[in-house]
N, C-alpha and C. Protein backbone atom coordinates (compact mmCIF):
# COMPACT_ATOMS: atom_id res chain seq x y z
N UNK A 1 118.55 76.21 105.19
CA UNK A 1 117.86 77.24 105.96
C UNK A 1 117.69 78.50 105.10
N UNK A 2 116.52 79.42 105.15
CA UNK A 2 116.04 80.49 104.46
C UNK A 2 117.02 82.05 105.04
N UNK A 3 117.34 82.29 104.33
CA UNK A 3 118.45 83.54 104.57
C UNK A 3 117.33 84.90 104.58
N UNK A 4 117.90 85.87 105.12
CA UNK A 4 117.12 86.66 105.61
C UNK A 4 117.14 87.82 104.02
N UNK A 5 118.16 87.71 103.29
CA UNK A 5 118.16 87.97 102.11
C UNK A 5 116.93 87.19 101.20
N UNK A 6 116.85 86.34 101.32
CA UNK A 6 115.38 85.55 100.48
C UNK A 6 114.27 85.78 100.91
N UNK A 7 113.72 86.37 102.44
CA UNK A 7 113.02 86.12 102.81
C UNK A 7 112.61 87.97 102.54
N UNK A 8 113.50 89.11 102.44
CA UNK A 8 113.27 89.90 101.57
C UNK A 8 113.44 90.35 100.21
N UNK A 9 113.56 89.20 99.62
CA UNK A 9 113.51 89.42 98.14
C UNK A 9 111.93 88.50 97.90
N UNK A 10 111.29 87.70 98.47
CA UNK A 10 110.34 87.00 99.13
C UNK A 10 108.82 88.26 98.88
N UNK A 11 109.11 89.40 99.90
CA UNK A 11 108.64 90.61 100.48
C UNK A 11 108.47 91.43 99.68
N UNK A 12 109.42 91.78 98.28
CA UNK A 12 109.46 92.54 97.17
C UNK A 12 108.28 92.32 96.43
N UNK A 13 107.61 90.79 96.41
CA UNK A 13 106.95 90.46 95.54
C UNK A 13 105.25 91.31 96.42
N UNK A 14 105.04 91.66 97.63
CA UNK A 14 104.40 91.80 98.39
C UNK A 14 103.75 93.08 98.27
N UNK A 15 102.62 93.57 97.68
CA UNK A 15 102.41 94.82 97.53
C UNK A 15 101.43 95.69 98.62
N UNK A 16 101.88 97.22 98.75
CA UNK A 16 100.75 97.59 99.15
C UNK A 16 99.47 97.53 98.54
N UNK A 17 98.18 97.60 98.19
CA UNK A 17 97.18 97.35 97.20
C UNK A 17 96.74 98.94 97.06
N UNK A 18 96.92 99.76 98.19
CA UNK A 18 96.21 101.19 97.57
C UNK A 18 97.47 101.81 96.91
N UNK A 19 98.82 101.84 96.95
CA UNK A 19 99.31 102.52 96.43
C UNK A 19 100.41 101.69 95.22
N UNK A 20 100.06 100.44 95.37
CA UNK A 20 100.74 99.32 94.15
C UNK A 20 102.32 99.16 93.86
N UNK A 21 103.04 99.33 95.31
CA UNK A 21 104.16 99.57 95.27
C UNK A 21 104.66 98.38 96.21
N UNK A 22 105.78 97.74 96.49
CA UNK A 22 106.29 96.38 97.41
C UNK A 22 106.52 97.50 98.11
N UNK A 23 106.08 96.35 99.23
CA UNK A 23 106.55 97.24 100.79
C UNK A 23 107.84 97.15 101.64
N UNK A 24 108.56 96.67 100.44
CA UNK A 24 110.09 96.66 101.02
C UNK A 24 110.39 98.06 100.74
N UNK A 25 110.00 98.65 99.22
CA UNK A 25 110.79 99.45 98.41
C UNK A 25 110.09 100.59 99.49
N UNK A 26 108.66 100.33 100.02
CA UNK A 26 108.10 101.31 100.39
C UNK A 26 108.40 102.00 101.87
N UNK A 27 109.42 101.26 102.28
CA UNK A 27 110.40 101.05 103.32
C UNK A 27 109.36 100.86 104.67
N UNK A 28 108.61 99.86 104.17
CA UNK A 28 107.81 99.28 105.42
C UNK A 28 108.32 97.98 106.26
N UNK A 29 109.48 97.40 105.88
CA UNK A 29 109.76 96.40 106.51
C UNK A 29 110.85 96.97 107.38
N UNK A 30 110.81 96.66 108.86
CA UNK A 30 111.99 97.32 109.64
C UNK A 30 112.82 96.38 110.30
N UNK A 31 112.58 94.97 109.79
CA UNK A 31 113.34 94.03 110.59
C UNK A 31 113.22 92.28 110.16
N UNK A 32 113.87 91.34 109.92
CA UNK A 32 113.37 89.99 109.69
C UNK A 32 114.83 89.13 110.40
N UNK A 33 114.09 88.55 110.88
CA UNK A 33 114.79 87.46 111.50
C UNK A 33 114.46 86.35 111.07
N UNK A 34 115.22 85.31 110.73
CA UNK A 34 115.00 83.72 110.60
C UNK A 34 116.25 82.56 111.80
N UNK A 35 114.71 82.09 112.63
CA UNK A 35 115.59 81.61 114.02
C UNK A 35 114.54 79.55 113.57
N UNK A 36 115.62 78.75 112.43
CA UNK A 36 114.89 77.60 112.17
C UNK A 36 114.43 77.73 111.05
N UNK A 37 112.84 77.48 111.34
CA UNK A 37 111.53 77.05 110.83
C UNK A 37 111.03 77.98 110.98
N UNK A 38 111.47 79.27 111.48
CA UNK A 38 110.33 80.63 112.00
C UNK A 38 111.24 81.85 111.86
N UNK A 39 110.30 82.53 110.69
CA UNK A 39 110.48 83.73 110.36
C UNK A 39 109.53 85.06 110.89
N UNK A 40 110.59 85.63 111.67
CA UNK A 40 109.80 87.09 112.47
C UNK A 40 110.17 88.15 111.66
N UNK A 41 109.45 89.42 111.51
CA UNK A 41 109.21 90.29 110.80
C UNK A 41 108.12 91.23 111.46
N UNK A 42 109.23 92.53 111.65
CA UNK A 42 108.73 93.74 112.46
C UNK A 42 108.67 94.87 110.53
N UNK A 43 107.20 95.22 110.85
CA UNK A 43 107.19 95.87 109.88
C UNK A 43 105.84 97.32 110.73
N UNK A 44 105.76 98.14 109.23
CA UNK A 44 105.21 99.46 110.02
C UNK A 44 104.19 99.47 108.71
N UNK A 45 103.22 100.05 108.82
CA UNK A 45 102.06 100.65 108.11
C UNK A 45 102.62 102.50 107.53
N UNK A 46 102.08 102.67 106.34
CA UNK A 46 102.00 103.70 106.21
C UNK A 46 101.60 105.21 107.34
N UNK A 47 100.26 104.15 107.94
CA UNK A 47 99.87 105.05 108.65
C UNK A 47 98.87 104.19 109.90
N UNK A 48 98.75 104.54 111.07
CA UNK A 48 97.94 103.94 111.64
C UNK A 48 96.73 102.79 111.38
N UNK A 49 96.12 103.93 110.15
CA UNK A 49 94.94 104.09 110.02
C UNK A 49 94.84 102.86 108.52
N UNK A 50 95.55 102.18 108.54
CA UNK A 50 95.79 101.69 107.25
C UNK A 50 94.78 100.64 106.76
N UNK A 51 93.73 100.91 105.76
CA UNK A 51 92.41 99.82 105.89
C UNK A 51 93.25 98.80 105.53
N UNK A 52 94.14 98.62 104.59
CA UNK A 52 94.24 97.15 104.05
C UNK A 52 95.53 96.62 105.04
N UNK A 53 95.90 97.12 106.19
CA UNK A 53 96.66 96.43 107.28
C UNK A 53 96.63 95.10 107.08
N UNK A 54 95.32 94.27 107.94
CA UNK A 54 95.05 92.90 107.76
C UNK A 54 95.20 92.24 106.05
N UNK A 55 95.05 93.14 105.19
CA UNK A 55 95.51 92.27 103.70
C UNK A 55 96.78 92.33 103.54
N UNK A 56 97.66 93.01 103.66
CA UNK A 56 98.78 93.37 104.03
C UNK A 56 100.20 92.28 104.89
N UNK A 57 99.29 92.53 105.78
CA UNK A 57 100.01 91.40 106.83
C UNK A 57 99.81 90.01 106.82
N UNK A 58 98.34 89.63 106.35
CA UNK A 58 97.96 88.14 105.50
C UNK A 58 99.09 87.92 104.31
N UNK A 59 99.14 89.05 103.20
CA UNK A 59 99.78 88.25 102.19
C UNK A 59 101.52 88.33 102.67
N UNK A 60 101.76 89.14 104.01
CA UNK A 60 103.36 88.73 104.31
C UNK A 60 103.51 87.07 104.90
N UNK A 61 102.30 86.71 105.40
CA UNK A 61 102.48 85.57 105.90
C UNK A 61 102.09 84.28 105.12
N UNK A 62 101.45 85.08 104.00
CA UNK A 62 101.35 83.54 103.10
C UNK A 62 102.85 83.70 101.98
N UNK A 63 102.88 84.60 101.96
CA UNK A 63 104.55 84.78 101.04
C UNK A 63 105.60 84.05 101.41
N UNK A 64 105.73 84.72 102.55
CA UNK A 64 107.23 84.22 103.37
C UNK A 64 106.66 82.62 103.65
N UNK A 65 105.17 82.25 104.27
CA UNK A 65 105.04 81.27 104.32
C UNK A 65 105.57 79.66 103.26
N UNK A 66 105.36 80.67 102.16
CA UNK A 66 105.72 79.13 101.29
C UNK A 66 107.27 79.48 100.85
N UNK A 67 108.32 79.91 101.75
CA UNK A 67 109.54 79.81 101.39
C UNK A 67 109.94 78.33 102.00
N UNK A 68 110.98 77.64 100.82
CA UNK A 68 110.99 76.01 101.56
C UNK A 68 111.90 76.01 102.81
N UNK A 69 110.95 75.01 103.88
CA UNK A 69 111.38 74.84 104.92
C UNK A 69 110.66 75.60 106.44
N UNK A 70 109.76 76.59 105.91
CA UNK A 70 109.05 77.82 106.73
C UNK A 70 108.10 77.10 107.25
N UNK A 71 107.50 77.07 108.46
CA UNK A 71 107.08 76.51 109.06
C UNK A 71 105.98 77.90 110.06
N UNK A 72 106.49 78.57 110.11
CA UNK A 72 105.72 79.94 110.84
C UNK A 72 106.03 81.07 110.71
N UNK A 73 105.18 81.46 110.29
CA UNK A 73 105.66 83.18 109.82
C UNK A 73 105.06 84.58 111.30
N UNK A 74 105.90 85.21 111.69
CA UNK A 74 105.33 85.79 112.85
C UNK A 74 105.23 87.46 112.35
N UNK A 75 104.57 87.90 112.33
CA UNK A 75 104.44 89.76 111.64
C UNK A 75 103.86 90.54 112.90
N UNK A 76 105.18 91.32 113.15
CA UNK A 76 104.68 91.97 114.45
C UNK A 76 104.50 93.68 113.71
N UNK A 77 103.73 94.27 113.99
CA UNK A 77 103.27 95.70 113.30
C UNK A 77 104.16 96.75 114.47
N UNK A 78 104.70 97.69 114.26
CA UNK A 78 105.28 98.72 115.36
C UNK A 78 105.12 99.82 114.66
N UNK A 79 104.92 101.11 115.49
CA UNK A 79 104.95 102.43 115.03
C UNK A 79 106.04 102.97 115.32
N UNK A 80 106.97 102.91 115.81
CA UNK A 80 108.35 103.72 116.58
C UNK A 80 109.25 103.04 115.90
N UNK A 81 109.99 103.50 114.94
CA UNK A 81 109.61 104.68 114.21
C UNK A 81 108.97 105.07 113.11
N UNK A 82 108.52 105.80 113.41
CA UNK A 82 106.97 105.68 112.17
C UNK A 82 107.55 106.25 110.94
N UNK A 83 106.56 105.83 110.10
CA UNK A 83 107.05 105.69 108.71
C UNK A 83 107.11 106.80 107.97
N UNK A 84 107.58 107.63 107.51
CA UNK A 84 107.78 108.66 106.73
C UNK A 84 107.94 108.42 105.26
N UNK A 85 107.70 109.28 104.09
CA UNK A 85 108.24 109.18 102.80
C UNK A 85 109.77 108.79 102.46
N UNK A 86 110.40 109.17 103.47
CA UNK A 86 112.27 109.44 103.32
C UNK A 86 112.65 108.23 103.62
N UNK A 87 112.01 107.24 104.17
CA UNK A 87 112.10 105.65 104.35
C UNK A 87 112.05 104.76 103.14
N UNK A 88 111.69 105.37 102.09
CA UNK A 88 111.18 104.70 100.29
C UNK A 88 112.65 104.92 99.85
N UNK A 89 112.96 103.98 98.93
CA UNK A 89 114.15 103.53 98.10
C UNK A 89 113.86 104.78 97.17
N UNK A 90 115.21 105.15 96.65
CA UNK A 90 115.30 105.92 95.64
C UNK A 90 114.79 105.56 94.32
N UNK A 91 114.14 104.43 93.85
CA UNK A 91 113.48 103.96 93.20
C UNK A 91 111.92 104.00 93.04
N UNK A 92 111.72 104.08 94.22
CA UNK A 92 110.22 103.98 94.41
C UNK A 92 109.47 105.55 95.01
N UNK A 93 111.03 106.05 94.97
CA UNK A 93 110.27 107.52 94.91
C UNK A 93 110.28 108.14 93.95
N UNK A 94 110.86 107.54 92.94
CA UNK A 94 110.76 108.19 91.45
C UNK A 94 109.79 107.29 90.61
N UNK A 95 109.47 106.53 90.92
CA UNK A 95 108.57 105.70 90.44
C UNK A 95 106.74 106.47 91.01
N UNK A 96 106.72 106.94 92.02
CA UNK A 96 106.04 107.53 92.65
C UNK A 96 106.08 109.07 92.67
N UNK A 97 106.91 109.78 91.83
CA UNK A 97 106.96 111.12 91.79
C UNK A 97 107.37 112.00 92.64
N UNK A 98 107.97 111.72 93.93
CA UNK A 98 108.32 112.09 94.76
C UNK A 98 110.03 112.84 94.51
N UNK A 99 110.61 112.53 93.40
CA UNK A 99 111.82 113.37 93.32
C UNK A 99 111.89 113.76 92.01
């Protein structure tokens, strides 16, 4: 069975495309569960308004999809609590200029 540790190291590989950063580091993932064959994943957008949302949330589900044994990948989007800069790894805010 796929550990919820693989399935975000999985996610790392997963980028935003406008700002070229994984959206783990970018502290967009707020949750993953693996219950089987089915991996759920509550994650948040930068911002509402986010054009590449749907590219975004496609390549979480073809990612996680080909972890062995995955069978359904479920990506639920939530705003509460919305995403702020202070949510980014200390890595990816220096990578990003932010400290």
């Amino acid at each position: 069975m796929v550990s919820e540790k693989e399935v975000l190291e999985a996610l790392k590989t997963v980028l935003d495309p406008e700002i070229a950063f994984n959206i783990v580091d970018l502290g967009l993932v707020y949750g993953i569960a693996v219950e089987g064959k089915t991996v759920s994943i509550k994650m948040t957008m930068t911002t509402p308004l986010c054009p590449m949302a749907p590219e975004i949330i496609g390549e979480v589900k073809t990612t996680v999809g080909k972890l062995e044994g995955i069978e359904k990948v479920e990506v639920e989007i939530v705003w509460n609590p919305p995403w702020t800069p202070d949510k980014m790894s200390e890595q990816a805010k220096i990578e990003l200029g932010l400290v």
